[in-house]
Each structure stands twice: as C-alpha cells, then as structure tokens.
C-alpha atoms as a PDB file:
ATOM      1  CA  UNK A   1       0.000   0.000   0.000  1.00  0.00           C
ATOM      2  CA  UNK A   2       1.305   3.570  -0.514  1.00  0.00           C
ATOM      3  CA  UNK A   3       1.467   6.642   1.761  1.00  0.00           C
ATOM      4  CA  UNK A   4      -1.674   7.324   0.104  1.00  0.00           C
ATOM      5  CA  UNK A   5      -4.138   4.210   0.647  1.00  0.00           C
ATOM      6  CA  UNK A   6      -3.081   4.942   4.347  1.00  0.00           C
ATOM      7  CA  UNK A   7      -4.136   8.178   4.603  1.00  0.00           C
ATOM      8  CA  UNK A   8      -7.056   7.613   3.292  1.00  0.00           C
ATOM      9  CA  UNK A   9      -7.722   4.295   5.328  1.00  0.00           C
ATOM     10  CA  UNK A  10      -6.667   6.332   8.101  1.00  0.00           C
ATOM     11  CA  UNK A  11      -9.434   9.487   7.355  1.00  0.00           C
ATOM     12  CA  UNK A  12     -12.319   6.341   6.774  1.00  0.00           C
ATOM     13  CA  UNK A  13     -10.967   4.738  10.502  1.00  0.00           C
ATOM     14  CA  UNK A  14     -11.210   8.488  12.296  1.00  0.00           C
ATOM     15  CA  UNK A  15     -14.383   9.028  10.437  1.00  0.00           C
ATOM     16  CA  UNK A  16     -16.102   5.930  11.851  1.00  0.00           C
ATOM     17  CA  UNK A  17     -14.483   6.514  15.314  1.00  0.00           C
ATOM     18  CA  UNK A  18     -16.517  10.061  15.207  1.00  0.00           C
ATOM     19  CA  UNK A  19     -19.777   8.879  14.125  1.00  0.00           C
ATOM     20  CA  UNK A  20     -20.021   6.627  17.115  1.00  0.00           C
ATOM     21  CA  UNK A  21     -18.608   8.504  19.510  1.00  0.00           C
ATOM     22  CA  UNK A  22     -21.421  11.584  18.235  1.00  0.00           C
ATOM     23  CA  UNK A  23     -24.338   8.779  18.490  1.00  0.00           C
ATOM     24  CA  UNK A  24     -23.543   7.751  22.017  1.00  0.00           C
ATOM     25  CA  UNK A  25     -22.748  11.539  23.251  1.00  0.00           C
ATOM     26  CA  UNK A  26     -26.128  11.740  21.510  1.00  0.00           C
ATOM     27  CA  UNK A  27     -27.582   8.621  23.832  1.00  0.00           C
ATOM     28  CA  UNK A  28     -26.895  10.405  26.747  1.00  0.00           C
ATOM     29  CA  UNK A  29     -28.087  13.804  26.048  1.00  0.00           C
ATOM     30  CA  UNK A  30     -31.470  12.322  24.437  1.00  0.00           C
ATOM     31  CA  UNK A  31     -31.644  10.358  27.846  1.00  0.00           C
ATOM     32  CA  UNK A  32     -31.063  14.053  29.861  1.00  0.00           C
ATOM     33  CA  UNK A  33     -33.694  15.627  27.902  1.00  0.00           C
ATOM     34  CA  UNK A  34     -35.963  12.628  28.596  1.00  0.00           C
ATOM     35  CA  UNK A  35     -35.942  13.476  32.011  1.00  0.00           C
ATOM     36  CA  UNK A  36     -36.172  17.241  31.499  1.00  0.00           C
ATOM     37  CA  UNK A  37     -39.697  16.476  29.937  1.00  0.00           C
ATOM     38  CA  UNK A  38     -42.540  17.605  32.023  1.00  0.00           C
ATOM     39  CA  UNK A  39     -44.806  14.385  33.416  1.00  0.00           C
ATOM     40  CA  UNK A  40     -48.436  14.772  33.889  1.00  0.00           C
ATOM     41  CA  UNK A  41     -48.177  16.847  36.971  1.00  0.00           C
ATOM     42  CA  UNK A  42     -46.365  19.549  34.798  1.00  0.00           C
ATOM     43  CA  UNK A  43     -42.787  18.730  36.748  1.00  0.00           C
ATOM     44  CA  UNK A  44     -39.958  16.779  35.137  1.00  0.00           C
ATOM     45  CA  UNK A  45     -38.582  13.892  36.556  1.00  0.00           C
ATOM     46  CA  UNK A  46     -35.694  16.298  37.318  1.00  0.00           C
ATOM     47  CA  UNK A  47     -37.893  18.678  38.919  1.00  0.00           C
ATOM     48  CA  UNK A  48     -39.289  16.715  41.293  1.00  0.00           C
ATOM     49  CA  UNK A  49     -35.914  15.350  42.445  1.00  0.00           C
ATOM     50  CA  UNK A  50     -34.867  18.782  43.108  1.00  0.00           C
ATOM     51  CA  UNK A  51     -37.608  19.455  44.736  1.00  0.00           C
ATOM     52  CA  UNK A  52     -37.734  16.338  47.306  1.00  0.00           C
ATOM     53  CA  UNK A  53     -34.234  17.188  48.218  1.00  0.00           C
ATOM     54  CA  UNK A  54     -34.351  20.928  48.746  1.00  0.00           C
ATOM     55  CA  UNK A  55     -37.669  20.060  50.919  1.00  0.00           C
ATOM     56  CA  UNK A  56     -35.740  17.686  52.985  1.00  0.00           C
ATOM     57  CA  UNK A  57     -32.189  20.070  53.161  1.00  0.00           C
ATOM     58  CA  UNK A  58     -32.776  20.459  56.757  1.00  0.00           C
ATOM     59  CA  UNK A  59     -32.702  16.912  57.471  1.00  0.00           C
ATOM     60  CA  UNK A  60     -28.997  16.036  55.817  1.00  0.00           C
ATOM     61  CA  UNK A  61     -26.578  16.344  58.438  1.00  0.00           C
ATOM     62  CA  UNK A  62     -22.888  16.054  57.386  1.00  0.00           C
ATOM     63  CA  UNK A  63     -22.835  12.395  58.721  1.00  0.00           C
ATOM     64  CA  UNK A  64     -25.761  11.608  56.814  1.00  0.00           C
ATOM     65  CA  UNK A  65     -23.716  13.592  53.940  1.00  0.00           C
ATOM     66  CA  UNK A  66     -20.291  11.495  54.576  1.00  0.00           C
ATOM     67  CA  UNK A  67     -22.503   7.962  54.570  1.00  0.00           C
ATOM     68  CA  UNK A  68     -23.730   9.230  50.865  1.00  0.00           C
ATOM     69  CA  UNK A  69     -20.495  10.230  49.320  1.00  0.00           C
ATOM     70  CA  UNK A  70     -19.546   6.569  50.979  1.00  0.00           C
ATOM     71  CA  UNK A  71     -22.262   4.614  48.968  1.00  0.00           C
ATOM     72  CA  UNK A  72     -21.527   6.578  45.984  1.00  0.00           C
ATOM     73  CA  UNK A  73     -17.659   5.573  45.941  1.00  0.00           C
ATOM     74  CA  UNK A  74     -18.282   2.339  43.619  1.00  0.00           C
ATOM     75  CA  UNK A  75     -19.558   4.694  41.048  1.00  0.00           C
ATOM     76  CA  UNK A  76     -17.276   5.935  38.230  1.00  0.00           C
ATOM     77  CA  UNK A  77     -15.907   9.273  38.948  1.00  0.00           C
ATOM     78  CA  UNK A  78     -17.626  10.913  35.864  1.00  0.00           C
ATOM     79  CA  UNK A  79     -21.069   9.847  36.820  1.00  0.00           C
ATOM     80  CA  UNK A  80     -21.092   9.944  40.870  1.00  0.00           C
ATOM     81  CA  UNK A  81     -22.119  13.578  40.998  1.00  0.00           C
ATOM     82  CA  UNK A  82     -25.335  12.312  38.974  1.00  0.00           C
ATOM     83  CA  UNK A  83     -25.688   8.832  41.075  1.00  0.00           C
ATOM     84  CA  UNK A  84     -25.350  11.029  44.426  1.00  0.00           C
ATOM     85  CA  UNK A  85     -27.936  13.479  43.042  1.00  0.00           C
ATOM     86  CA  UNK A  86     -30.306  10.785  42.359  1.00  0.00           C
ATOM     87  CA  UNK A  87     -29.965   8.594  45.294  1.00  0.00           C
ATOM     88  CA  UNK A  88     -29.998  11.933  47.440  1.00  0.00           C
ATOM     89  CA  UNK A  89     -33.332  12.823  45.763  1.00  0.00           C
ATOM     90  CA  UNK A  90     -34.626   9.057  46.737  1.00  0.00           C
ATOM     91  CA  UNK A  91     -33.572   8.855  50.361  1.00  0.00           C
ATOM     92  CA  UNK A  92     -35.318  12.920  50.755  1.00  0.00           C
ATOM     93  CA  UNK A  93     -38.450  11.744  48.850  1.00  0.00           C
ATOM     94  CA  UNK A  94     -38.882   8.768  51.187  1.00  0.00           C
ATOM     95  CA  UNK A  95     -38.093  11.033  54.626  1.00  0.00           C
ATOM     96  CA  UNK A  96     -41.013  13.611  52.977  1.00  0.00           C
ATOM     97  CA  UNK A  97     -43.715  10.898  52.706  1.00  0.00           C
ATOM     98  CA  UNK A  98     -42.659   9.852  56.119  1.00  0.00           C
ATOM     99  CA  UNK A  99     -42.697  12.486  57.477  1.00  0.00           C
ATOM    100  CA  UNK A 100     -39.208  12.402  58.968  1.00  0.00           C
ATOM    101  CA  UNK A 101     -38.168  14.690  61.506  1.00  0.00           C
ATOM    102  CA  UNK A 102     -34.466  13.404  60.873  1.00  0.00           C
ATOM    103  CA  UNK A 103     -32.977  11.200  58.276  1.00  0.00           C
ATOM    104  CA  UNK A 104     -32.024   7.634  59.780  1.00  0.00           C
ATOM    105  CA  UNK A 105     -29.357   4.952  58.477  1.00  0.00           C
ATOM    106  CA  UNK A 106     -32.992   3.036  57.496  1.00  0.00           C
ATOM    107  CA  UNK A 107     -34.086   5.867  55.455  1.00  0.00           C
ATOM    108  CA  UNK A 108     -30.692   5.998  53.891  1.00  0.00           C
ATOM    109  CA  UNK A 109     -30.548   2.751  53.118  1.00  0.00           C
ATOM    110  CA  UNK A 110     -33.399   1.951  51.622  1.00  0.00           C
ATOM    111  CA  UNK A 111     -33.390   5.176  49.103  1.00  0.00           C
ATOM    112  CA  UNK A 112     -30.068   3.974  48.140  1.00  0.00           C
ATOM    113  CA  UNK A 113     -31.516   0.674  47.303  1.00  0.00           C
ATOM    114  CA  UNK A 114     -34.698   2.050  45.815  1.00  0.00           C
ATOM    115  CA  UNK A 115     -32.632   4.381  43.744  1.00  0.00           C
ATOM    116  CA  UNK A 116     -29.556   2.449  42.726  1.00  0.00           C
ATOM    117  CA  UNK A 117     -30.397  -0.034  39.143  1.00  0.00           C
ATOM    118  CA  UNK A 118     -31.203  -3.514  39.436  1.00  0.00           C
ATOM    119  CA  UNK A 119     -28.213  -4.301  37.154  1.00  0.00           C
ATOM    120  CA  UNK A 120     -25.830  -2.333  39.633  1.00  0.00           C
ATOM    121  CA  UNK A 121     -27.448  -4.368  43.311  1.00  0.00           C
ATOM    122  CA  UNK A 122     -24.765  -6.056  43.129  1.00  0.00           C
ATOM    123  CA  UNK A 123     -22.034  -3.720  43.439  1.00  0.00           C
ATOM    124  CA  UNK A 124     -24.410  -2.004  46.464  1.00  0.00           C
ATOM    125  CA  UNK A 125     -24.800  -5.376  48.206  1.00  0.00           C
ATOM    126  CA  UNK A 126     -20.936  -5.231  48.162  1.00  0.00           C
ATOM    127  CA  UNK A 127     -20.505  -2.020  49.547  1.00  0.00           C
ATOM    128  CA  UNK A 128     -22.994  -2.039  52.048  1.00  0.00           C
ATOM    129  CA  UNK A 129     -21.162  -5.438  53.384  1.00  0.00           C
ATOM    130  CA  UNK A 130     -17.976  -3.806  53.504  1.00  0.00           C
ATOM    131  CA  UNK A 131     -19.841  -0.929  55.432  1.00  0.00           C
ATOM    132  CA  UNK A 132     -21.107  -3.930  58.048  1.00  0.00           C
ATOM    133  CA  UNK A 133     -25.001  -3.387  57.331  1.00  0.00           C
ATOM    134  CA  UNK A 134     -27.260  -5.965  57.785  1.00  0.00           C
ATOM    135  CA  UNK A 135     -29.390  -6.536  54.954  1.00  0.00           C
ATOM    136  CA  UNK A 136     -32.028  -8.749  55.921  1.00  0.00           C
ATOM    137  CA  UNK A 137     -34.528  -6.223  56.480  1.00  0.00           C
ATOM    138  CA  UNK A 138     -33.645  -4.962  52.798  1.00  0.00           C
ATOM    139  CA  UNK A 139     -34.204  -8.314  51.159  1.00  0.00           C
ATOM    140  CA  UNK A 140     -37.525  -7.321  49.493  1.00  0.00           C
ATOM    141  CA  UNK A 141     -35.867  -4.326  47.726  1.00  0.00           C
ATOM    142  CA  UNK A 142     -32.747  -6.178  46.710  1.00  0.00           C
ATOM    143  CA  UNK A 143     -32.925  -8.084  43.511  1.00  0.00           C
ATOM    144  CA  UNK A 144     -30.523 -10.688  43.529  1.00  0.00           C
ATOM    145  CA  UNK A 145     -31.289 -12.839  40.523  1.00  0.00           C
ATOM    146  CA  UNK A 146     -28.441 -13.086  37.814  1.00  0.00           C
ATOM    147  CA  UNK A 147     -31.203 -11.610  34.899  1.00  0.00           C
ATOM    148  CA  UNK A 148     -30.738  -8.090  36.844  1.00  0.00           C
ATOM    149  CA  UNK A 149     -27.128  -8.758  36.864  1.00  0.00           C
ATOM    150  CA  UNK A 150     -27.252  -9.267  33.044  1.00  0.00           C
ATOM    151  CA  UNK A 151     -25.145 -12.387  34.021  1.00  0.00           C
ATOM    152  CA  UNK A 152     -24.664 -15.487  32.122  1.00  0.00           C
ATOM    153  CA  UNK A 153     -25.479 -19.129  32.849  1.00  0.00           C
END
C-alpha cells in the first residue's frame, strides 16, 4: 500500500471513530432531555428530584452527607455527581412521605436501594457489606437474581 491508501484508510478509521462517539454523546443527552420532559403533573422527573431534596435540606446532616459520598464511591468518577444526586433525591423523597423529623441509616438505606439499578445491586450489596449493614430487612428491595445482573449461565 502507498502513503496514500493509508491516509485515506486512516481518514475512513477516524471518520467511523466520530460517528459513534457523536451517536452515544447523543444517547446520553437524548436520555437528559428525557428526564427534562414535564410528566403529567407539569414537573420533570428532574424537577421533582430537586424538589424532594431541597424540601428535605434540613434533614442532611454532614454524617448523613459522609454515609452518601460513601455509597456513591463504587460509582465511576464521571457519573457519581449524577448517582449522588439521584440517590440523594430518593432517600429525601422517602423522609417527605414519612414524614421524617431526621434522616435515619434506614431511610438511607433503603433510598439507596430504591434508587440504585437492578443491574448495579450487586455492586451495592458489596458495599454495604464492607460498610457492616445488615441486609435482611432490605431483602424485598434487593434483587438478587443473575437476569438483573445481566449475568450469564
């Protein structure tokens, strides 16, 4: 092949490599817009998460606040900000229909479960081992079959 056919095979390559990287950049922003959509009530899925968790600011003390960034840690770095976000929105929606006056390790726990994936339970059922917390009373929230997993017999 000459200089030439490589170039060119080169320019085809980089051209691929862009298309897909623009189509899943596109994914994720299709996914964030999604979610920016107002629901029936008028408030975006968004919306309502912000809302739950400025309701329930007063509750989040900054041991409740260490515990989170904890549970979060398994997440990759560019996504935890969005995991934390969601899970915090969870655990603050559950302490408002409770009508918590402040937010317990139950509360805590069970928003992170509620809010984390099936696919990801088990990397929580990990880390909530490794933080020494019983899960038996969590059973019915955990899914545990190897179909959530997306693992393989």
């Amino acid at each position: 092949m000459s200089g030439w056919d490589w170039f060119m095979t080169l320019i085809i390559l980089w051209t691929f490599i862009l298309i897909g990287l623009m189509f899943i950049g596109g994914f994720f922003m299709f996914r964030k817009f999604l979610k920016r959509l107002p629901k029936e009530d008028g408030k975006s899925v968004l919306d309502w998460q912000a809302y739950y968790i400025d309701q329930a600011l007063p509750l989040w003390k900054e041991e409740q606040r260490t515990l989170l960034n904890e549970l979060v840690e398994p997440v990759p770095e560019l996504f935890r900000d969005v995991a934390k976000e969601k899970i915090a929105g969870k655990i603050s929606e559950i302490a408002l229909k409770e009508k918590a006056s402040t937010l317990t390790l139950d509360t805590i726990i069970r928003g992170y479960i509620t809010a984390t994936p099936k696919k990801d339970h088990k990397f929580l059922i990990k880390k909530l081992k490794q933080k020494q917390i019983d899960l038996t009373p969590y059973e019915h929230l955990l899914d545990r079959t190897t179909k959530a997993r997306g693992e393989r017999r």
